[in-house]
Protein backbone atom coordinates (compact mmCIF):
# COMPACT_ATOMS: atom_id res chain seq x y z
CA UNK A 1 163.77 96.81 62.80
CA UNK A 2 167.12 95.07 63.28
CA UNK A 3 169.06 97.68 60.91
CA UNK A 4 167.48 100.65 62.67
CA UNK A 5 168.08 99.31 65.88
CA UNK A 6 171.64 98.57 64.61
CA UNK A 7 172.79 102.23 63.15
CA UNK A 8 171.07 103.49 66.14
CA UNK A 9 173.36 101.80 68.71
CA UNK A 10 176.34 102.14 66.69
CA UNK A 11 175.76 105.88 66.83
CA UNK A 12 174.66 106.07 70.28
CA UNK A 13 177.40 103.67 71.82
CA UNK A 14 180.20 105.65 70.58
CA UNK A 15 178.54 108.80 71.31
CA UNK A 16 178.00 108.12 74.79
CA UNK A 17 181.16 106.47 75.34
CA UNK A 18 183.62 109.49 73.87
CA UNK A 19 181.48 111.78 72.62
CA UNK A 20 179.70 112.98 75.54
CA UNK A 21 181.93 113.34 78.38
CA UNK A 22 184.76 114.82 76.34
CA UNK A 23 181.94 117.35 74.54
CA UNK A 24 181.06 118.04 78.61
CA UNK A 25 184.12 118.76 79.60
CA UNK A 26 185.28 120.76 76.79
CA UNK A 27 181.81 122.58 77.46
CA UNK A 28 182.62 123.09 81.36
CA UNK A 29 186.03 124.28 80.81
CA UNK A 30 186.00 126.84 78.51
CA UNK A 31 188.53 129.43 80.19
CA UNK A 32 191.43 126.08 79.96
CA UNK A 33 194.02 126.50 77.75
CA UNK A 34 194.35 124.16 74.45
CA UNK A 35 197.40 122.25 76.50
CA UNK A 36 194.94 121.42 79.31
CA UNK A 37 192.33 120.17 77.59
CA UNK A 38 194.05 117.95 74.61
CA UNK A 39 192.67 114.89 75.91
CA UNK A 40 189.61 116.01 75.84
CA UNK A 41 190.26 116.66 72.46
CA UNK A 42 191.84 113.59 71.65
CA UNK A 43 188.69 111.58 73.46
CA UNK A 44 186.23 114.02 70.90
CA UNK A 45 188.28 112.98 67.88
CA UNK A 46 188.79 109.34 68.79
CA UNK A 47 185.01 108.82 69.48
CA UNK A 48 184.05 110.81 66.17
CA UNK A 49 186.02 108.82 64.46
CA UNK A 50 185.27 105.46 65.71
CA UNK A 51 181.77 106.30 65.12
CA UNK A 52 181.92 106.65 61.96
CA UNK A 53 183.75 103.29 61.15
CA UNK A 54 181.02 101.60 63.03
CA UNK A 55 178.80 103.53 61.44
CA UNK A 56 180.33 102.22 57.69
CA UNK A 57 180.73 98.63 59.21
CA UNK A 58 177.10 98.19 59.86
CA UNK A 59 176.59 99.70 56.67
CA UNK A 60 178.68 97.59 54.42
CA UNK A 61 177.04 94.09 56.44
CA UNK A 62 173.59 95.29 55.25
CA UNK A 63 174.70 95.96 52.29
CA UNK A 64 176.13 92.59 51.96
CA UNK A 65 173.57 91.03 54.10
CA UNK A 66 170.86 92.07 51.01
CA UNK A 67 172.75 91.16 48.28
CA UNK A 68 173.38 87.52 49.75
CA UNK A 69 170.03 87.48 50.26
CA UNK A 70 168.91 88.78 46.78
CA UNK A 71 169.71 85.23 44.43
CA UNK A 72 168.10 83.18 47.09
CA UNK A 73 164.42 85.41 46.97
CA UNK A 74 165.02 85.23 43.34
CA UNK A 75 165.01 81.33 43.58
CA UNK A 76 161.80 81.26 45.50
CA UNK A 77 159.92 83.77 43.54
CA UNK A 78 160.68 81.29 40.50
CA UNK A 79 159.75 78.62 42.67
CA UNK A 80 156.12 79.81 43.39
């Protein structure tokens, strides 16, 4: 549950911080030129990229997470 719950909101939390309202207002004005709507832009790309590194970051600690774990489940399957 925890590693669902945790590439969920690191998906969602950048999504709805940058993604969104730069996606929304790139949506609303569509008739702006590029020069008006570069932060926008710059919001979208920022957010899409942050995203992803959170993304990877709670990726690689799981990763890690399970492999720190793995000797120590070997030691009490041995045990039993």
């Amino acid at each position: 549950v925890e590693v669902v719950f945790g590439f969920t909101g690191a998906a969602a939390s950048t999504a709805l911080s940058f993604g969104l309202p730069a996606a929304i207002d790139l949506r609303l004005g569509r008739a702006a030129a590029l020069r008006e709507r570069a932060g926008s832009w710059a919001l979208l790309l920022v957010g899409s990229g942050l995203g992803a590194v959170s993304l990877a970051n709670h990726a690689r600690d799981v990763i890690l997470e399970a492999s720190a774990a793995a000797p120590v489940a070997a030691a009490a399957r041995r045990v039993w």
